[in-house]
N, C-alpha and C. Protein backbone atom coordinates (compact mmCIF):
# COMPACT_ATOMS: atom_id res chain seq x y z
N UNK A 1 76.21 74.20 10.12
CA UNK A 1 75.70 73.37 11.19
C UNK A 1 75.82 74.12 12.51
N UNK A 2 74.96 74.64 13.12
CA UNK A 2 74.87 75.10 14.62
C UNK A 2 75.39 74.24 15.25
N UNK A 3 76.25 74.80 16.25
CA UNK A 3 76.61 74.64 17.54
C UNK A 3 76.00 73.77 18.69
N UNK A 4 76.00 73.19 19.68
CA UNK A 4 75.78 72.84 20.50
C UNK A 4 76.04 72.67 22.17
N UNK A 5 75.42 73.10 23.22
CA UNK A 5 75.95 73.25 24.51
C UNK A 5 75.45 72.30 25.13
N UNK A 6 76.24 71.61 25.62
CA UNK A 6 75.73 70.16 26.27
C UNK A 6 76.92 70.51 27.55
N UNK A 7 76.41 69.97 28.91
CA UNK A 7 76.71 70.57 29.97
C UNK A 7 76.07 69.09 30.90
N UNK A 8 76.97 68.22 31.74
CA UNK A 8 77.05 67.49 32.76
C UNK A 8 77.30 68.05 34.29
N UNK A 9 76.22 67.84 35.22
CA UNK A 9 76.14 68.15 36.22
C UNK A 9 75.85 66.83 37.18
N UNK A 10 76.99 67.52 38.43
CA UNK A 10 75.83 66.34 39.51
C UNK A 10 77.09 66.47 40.76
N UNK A 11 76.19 65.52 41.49
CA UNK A 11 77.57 65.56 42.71
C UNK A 11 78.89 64.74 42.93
N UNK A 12 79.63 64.67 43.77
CA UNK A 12 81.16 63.91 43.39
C UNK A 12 80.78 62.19 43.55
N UNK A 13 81.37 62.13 42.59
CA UNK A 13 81.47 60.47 42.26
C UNK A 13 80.08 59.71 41.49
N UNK A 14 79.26 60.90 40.88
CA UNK A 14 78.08 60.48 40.15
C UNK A 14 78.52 60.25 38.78
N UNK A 15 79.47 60.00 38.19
CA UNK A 15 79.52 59.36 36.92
C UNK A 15 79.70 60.71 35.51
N UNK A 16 80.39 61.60 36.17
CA UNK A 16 80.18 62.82 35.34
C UNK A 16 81.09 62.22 33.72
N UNK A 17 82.51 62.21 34.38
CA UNK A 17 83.43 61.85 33.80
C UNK A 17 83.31 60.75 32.78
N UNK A 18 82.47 59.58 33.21
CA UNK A 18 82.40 58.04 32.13
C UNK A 18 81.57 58.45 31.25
N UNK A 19 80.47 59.09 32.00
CA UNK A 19 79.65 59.59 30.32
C UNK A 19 79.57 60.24 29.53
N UNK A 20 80.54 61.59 30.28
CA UNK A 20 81.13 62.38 29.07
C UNK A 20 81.91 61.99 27.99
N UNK A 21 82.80 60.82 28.67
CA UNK A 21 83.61 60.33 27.58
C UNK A 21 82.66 58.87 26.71
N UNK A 22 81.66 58.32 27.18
CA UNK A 22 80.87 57.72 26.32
C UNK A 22 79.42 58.79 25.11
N UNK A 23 79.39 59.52 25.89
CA UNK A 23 78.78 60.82 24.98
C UNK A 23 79.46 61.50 23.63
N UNK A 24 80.87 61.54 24.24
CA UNK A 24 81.86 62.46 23.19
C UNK A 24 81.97 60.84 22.09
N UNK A 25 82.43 60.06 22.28
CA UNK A 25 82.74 58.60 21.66
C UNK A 25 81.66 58.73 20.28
N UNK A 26 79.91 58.57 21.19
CA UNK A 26 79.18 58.52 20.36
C UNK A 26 78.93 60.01 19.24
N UNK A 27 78.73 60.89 19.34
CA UNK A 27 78.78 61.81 18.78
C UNK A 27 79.99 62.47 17.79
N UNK A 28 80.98 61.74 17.92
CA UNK A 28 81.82 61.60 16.67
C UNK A 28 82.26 60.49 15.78
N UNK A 29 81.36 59.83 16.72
CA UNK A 29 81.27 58.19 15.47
C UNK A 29 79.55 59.02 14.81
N UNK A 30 78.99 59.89 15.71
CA UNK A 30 77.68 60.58 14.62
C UNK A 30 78.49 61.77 13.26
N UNK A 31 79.50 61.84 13.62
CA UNK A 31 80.08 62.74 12.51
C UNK A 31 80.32 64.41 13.12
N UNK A 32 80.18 64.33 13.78
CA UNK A 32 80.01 65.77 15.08
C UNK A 32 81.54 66.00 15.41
N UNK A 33 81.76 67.49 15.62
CA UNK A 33 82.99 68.08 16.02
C UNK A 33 82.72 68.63 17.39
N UNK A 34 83.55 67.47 18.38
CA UNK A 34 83.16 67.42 19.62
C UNK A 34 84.25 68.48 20.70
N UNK A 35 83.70 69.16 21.11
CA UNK A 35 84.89 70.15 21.94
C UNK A 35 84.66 69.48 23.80
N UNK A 36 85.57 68.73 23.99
CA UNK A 36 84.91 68.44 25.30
C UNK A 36 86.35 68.95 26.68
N UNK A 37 85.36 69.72 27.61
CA UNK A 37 86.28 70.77 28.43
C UNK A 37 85.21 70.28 29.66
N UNK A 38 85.72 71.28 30.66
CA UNK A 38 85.24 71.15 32.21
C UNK A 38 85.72 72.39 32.82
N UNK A 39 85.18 72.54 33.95
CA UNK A 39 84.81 74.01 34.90
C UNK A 39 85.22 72.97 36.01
N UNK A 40 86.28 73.83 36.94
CA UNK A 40 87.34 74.48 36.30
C UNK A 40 88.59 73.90 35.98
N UNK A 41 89.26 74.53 35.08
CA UNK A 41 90.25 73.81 34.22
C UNK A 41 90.39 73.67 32.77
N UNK A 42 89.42 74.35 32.00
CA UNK A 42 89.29 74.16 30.82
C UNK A 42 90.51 74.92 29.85
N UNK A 43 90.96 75.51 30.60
CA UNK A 43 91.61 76.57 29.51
C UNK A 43 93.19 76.24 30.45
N UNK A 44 94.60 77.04 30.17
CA UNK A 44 95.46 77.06 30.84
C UNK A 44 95.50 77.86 32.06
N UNK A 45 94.82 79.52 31.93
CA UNK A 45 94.77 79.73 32.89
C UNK A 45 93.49 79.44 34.20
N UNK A 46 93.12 78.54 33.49
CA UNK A 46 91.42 77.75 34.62
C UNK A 46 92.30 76.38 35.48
N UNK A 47 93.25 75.87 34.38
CA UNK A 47 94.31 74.67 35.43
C UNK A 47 94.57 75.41 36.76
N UNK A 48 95.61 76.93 36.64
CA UNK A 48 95.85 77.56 37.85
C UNK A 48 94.72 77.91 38.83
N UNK A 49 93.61 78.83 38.32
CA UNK A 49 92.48 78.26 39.14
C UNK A 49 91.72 77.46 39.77
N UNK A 50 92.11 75.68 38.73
CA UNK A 50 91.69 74.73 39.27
C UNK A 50 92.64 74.65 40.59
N UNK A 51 93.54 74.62 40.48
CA UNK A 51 94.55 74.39 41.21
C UNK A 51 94.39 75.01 42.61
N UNK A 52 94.56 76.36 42.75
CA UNK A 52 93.85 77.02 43.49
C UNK A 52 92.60 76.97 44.64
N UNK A 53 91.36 76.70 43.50
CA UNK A 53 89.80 76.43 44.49
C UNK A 53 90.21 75.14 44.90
N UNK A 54 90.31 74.10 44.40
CA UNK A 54 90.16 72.76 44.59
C UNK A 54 92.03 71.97 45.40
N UNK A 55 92.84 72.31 45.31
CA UNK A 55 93.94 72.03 45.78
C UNK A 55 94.77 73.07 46.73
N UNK A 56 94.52 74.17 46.87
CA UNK A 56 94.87 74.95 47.87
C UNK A 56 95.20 75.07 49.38
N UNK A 57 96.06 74.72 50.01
CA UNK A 57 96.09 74.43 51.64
C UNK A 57 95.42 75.63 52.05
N UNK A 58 94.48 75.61 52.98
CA UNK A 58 94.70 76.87 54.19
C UNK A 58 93.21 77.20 53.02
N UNK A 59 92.83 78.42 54.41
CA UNK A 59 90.97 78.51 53.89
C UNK A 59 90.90 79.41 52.80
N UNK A 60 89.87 79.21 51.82
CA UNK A 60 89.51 80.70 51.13
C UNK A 60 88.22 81.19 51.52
N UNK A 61 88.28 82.10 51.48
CA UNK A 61 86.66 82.74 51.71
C UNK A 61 85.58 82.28 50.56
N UNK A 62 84.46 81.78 51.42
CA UNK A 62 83.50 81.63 50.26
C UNK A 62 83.40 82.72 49.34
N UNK A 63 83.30 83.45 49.69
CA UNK A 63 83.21 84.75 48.37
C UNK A 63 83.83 84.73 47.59
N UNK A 64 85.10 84.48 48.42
CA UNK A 64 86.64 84.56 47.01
C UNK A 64 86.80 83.59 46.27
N UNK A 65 86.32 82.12 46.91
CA UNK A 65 86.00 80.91 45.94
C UNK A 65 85.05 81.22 45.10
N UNK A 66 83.90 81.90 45.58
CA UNK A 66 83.01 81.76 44.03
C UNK A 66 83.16 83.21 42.90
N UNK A 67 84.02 83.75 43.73
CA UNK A 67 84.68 85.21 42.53
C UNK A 67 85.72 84.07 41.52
N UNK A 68 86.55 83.33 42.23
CA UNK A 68 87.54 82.72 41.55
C UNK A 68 87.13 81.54 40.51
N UNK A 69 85.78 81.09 40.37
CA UNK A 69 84.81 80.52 39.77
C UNK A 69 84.32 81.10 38.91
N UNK A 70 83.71 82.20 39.01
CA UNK A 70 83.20 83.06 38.49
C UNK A 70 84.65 83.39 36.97
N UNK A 71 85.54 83.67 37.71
CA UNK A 71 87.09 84.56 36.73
C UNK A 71 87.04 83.01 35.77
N UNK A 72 86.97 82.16 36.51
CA UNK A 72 87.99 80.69 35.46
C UNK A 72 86.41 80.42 34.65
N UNK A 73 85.10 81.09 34.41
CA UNK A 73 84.14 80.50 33.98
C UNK A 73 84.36 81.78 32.54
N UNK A 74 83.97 82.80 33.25
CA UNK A 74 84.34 84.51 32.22
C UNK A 74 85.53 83.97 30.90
N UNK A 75 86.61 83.69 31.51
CA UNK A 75 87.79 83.46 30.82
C UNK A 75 87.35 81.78 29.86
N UNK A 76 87.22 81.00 30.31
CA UNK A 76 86.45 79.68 29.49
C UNK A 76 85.74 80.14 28.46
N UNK A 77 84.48 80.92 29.09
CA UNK A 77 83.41 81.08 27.77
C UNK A 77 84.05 81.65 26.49
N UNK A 78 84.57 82.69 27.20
CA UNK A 78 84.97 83.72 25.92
C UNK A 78 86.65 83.37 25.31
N UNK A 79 86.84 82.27 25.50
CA UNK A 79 88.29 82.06 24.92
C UNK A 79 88.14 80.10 24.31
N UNK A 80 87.55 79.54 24.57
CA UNK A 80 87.42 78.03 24.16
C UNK A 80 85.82 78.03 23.67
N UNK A 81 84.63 78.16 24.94
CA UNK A 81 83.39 77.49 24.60
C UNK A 81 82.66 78.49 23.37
N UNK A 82 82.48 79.48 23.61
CA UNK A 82 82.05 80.78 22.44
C UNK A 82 82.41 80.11 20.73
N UNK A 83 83.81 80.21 21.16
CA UNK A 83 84.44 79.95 19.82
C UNK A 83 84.16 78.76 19.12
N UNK A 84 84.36 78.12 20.42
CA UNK A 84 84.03 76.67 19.26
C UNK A 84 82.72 76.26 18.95
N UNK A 85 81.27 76.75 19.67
CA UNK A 85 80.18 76.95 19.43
C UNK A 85 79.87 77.68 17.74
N UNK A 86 80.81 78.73 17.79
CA UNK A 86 80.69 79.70 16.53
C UNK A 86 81.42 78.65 15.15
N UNK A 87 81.66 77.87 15.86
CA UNK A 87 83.01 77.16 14.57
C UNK A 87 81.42 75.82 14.03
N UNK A 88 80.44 76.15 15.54
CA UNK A 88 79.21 74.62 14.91
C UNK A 88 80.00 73.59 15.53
N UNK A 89 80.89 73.32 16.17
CA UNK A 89 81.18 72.26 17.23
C UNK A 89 80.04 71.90 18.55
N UNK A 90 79.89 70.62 18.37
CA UNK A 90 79.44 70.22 20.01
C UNK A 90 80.41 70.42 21.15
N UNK A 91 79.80 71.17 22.38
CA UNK A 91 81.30 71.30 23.50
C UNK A 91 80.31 70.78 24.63
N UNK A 92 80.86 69.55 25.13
CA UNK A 92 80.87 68.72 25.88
C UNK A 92 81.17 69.09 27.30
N UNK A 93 80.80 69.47 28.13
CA UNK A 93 81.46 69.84 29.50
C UNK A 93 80.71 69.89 31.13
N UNK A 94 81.97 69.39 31.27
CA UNK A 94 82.05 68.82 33.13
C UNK A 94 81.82 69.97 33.75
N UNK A 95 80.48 70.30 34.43
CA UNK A 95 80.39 71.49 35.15
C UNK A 95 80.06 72.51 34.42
N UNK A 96 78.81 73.38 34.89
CA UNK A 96 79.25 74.50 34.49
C UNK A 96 77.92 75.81 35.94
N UNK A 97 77.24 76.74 35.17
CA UNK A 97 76.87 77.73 36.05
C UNK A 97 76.06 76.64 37.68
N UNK A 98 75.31 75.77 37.12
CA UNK A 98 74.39 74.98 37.80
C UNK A 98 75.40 74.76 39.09
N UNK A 99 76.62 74.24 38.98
CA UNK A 99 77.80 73.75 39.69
C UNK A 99 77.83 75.04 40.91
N UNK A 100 77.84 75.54 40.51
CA UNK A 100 78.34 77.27 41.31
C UNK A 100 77.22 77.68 42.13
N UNK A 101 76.01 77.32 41.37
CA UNK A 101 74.68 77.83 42.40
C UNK A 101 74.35 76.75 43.53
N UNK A 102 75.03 75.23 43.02
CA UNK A 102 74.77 74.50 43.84
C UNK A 102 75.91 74.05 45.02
N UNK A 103 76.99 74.68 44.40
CA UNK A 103 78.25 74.26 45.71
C UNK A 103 78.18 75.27 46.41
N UNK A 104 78.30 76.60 45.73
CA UNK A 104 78.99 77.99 46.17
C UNK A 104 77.73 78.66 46.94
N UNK A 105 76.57 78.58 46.20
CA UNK A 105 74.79 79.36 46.81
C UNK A 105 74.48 77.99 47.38
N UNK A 106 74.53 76.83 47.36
CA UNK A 106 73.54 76.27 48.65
C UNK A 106 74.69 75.68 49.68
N UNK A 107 75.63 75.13 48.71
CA UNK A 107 76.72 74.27 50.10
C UNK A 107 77.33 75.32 50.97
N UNK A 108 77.67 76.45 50.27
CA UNK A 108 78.84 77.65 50.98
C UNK A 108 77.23 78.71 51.77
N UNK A 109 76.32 78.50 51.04
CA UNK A 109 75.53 79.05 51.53
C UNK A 109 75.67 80.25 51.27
N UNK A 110 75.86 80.96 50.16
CA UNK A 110 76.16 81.82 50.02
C UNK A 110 74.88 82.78 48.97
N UNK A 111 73.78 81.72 48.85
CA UNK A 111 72.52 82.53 47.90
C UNK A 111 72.69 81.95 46.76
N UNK A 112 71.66 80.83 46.29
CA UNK A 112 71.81 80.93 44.43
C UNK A 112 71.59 81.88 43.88
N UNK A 113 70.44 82.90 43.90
CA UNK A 113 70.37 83.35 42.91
C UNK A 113 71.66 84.70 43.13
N UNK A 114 71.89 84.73 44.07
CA UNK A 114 73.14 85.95 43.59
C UNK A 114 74.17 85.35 43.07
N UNK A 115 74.62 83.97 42.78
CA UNK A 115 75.90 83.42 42.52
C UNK A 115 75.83 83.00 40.69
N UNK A 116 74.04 82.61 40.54
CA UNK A 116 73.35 82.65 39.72
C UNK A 116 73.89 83.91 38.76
N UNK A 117 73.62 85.05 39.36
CA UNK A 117 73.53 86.25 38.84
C UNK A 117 75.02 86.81 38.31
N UNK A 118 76.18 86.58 39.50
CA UNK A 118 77.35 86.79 39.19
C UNK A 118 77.56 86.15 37.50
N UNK A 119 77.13 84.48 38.13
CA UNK A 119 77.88 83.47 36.62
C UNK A 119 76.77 84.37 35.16
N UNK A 120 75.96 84.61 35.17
CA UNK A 120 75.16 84.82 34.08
C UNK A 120 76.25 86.32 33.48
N UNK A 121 76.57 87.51 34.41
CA UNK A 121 77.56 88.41 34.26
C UNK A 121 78.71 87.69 33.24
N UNK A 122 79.00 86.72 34.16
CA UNK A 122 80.51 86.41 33.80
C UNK A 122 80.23 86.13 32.27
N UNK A 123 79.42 85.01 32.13
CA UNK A 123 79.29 84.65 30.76
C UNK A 123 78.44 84.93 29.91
N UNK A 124 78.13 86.50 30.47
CA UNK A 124 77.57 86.97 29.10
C UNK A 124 76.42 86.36 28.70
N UNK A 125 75.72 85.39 29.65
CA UNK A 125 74.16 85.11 29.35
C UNK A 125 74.47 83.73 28.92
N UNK A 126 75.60 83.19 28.67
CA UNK A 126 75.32 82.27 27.89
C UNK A 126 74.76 80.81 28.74
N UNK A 127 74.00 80.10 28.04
CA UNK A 127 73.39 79.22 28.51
C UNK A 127 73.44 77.33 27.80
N UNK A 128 73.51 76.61 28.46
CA UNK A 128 73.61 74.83 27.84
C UNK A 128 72.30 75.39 27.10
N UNK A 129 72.40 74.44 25.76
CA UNK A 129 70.91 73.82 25.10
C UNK A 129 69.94 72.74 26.43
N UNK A 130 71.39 71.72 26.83
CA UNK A 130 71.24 71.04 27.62
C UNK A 130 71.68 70.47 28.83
N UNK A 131 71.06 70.36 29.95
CA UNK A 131 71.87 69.76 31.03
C UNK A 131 71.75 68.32 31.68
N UNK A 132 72.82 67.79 31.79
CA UNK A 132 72.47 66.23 31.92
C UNK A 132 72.53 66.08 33.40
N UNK A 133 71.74 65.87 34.35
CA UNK A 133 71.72 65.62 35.88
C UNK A 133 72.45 64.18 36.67
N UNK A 134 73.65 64.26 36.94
CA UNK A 134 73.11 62.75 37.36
C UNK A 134 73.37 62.88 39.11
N UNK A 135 72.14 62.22 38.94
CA UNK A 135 71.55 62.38 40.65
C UNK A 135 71.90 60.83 41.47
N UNK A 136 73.05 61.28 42.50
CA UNK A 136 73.25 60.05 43.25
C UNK A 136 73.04 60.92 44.54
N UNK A 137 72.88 59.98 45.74
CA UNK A 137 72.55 60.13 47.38
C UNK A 137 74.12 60.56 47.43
N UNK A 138 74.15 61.36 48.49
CA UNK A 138 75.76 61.94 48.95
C UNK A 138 76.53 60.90 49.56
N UNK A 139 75.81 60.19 50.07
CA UNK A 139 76.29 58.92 50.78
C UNK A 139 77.07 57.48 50.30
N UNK A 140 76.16 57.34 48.94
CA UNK A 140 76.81 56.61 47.71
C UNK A 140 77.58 57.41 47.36
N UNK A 141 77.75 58.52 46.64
CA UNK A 141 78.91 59.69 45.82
C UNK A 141 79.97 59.33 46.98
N UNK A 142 80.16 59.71 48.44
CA UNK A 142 81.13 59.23 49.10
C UNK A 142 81.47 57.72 48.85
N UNK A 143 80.87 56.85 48.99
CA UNK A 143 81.47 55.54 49.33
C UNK A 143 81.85 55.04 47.54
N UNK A 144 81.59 55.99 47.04
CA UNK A 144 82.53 55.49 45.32
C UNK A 144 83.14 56.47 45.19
N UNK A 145 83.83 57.04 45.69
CA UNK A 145 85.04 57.85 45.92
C UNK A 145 85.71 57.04 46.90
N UNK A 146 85.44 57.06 47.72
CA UNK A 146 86.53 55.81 48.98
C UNK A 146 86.97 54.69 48.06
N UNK A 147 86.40 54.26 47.27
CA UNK A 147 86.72 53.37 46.75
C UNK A 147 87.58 53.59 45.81
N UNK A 148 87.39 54.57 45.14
CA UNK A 148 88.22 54.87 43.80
C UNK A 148 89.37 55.09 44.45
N UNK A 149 89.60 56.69 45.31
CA UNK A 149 91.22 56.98 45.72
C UNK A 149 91.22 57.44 47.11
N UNK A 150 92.35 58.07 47.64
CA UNK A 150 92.11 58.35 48.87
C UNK A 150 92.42 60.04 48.93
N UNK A 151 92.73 60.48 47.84
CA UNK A 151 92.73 61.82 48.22
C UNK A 151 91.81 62.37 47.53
N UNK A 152 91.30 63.87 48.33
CA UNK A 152 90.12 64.56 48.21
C UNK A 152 90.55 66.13 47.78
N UNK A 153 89.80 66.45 47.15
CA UNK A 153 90.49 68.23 46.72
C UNK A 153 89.36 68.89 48.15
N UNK A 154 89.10 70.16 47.76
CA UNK A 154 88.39 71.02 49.17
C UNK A 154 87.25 70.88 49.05
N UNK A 155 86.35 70.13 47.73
CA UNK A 155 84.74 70.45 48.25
C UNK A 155 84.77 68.91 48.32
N UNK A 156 85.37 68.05 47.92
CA UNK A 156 84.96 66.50 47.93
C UNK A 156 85.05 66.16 49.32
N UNK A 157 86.04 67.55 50.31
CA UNK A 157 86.28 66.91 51.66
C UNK A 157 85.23 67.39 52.62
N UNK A 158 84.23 68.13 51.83
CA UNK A 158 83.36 68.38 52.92
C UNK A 158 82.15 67.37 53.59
N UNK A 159 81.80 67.77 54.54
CA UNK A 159 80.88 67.00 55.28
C UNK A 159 79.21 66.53 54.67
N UNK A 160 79.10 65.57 54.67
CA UNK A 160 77.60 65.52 54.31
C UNK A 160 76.68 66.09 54.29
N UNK A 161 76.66 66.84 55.12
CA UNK A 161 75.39 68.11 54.98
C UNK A 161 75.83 69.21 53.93
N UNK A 162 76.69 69.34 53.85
CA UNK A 162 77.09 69.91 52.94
C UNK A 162 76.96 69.74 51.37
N UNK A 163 77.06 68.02 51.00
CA UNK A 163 76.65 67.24 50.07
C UNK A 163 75.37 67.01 49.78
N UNK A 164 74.86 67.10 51.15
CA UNK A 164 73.10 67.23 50.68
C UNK A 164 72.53 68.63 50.41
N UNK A 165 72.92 69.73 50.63
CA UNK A 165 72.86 70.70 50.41
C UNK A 165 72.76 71.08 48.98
N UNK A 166 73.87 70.47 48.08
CA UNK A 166 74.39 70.42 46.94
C UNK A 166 73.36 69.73 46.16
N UNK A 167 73.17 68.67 46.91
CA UNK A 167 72.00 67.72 45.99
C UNK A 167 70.56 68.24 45.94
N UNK A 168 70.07 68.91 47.08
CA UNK A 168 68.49 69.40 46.89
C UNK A 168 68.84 70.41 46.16
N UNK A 169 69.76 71.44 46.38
CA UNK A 169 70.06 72.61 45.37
C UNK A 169 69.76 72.02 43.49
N UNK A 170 70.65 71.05 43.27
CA UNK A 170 70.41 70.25 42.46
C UNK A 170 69.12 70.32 41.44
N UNK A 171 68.20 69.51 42.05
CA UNK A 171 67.02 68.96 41.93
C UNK A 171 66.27 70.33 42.20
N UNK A 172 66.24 71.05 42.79
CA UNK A 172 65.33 72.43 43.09
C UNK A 172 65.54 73.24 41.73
N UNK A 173 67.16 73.15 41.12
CA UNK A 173 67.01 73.65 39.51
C UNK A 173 66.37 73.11 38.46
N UNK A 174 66.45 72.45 38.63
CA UNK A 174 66.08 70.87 37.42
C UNK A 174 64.87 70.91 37.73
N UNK A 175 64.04 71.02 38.28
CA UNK A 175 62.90 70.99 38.49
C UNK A 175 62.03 72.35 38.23
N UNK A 176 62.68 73.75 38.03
CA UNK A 176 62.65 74.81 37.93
C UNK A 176 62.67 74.97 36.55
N UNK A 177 63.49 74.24 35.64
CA UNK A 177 63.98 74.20 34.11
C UNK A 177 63.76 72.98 33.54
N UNK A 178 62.53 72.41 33.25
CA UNK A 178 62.51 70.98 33.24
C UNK A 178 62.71 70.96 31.34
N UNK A 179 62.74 72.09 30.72
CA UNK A 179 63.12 71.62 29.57
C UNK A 179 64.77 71.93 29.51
N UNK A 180 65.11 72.02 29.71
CA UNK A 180 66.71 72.33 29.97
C UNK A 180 67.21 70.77 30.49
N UNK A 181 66.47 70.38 31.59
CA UNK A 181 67.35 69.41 32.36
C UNK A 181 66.56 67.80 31.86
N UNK A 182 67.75 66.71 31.91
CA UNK A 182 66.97 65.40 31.71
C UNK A 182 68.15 64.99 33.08
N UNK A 183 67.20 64.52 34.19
CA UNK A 183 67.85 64.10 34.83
C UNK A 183 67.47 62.63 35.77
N UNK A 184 68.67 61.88 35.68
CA UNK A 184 68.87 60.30 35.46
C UNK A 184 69.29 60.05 36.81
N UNK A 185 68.88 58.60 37.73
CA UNK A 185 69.18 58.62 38.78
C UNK A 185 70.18 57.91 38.10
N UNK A 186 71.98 58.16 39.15
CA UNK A 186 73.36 57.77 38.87
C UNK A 186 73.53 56.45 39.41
N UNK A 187 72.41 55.16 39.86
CA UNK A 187 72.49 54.21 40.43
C UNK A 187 72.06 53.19 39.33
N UNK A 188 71.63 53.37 38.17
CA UNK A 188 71.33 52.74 37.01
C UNK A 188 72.34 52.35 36.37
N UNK A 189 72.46 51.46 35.38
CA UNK A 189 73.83 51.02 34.98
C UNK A 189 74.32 51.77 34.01
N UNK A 190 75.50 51.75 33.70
CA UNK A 190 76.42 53.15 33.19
C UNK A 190 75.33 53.14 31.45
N UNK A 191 75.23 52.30 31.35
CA UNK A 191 75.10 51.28 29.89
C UNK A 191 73.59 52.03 29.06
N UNK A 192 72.49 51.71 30.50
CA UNK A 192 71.02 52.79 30.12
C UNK A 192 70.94 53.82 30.41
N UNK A 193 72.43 54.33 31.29
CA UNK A 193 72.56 55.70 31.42
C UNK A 193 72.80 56.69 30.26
N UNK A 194 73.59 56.16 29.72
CA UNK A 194 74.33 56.75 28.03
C UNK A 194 73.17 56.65 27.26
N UNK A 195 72.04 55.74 26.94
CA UNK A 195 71.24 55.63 26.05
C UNK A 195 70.07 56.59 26.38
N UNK A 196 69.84 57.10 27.63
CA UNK A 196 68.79 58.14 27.90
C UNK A 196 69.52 59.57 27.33
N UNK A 197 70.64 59.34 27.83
CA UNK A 197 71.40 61.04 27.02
C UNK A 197 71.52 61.00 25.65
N UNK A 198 71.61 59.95 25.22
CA UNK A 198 71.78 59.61 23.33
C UNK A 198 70.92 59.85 23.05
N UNK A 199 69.20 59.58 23.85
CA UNK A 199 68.10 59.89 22.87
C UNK A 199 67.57 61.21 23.24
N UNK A 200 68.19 62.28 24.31
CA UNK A 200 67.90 63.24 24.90
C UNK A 200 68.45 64.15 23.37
N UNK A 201 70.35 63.72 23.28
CA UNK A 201 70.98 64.19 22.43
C UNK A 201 70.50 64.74 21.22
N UNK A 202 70.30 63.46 20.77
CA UNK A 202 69.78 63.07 19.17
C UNK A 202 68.91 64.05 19.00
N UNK A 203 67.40 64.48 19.66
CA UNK A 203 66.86 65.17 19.22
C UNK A 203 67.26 66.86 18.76
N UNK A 204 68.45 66.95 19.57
CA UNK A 204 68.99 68.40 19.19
C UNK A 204 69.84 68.69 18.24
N UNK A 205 70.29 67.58 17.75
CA UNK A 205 71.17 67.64 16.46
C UNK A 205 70.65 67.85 15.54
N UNK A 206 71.30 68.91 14.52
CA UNK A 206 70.81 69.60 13.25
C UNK A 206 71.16 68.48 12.45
């Protein structure tokens, strides 16, 4: 049974997290060996990285944030996602290259396609079968985060323009790769949200 790369994208507080875990639910009540991870953090040494980009006092250089993205993505592929792809597992995951071209190349401003280019290095080409979009306004993504908690890691604390930045970046890929991407506005209920990715899913299963 082949493998599968299924890959959730979008901006903070768009619902990454509920449907991954209603995605993974369904797909092993389908009989599927579900590997489900996230960028960054997937591995032990991607926690310290997480730790790092996202919890760190005091500035990092955009560069060095998306080198340090780049290291915790290199180290992921080739030590968890590779493998368990090769084993014919589905791997489920929060984030991945799309994330980097859209925080690091449009929010940090730092160029997609060179950040593009770094992540494709890092991982060796490798690419999702599929990417799931979920597209909320930056404005909503803030005000369901206020709601949820009150603390913010370093990109959730940035400024709105910054968030919109992230979001046309977004949509400028997805629109670039339209067989790659199915992407769902994040203001729909969680409920017909899961059932557009189930029937997106379904068709890729061997």
């Amino acid at each position: 049974m082949a493998g599968l790369f299924i890959t959730l994208e979008g901006g903070d507080g768009s619902g990454k997290t509920t449907q991954a875990g209603l995605l993974e639910a369904w797909l092993v009540e389908s009989g599927r060996s579900v590997v489900r991870t996230r960028e960054p953090g997937g591995t032990d040494l991607g926690v310290e990285l997480r730790e790092i980009v996202l919890h760190r006092r005091g500035h990092i250089a955009p560069r060095a944030e998306a080198l340090l993205y780049a290291a915790d993505r290199a180290h992921h592929v080739d030590t968890l996602v590779r493998p368990a792809l090769d084993r014919g597992d589905v791997v489920l995951q929060d984030r991945y290259i799309d994330s980097s071209v859209a925080y690091q190349g449009a929010g940090r401003v730092l160029g997609g396609d060179e950040i593009r280019t770094l992540s494709d290095w890092a991982t060796g080409g490798l690419a999702p079968d599929v990417t799931v979009l979920l597209d909320l306004d930056e404005l909503e993504g803030r005000r369901r985060l206020d709601g949820a908690r009150t603390d913010y890691d370093r990109l959730e604390s940035e400024k709105a323009e910054f968030h919109a930045r992230v979001r046309a970046a977004y949509l400028a890929i997805a629109e670039s790769e339209p067989d790659r991407f199915v992407v769902i506005d994040a203001t729909r209920p969680q409920s017909e949200i899961a059932e557009v990715i189930r029937r997106r899913v379904s068709g890729l299963l061997a």
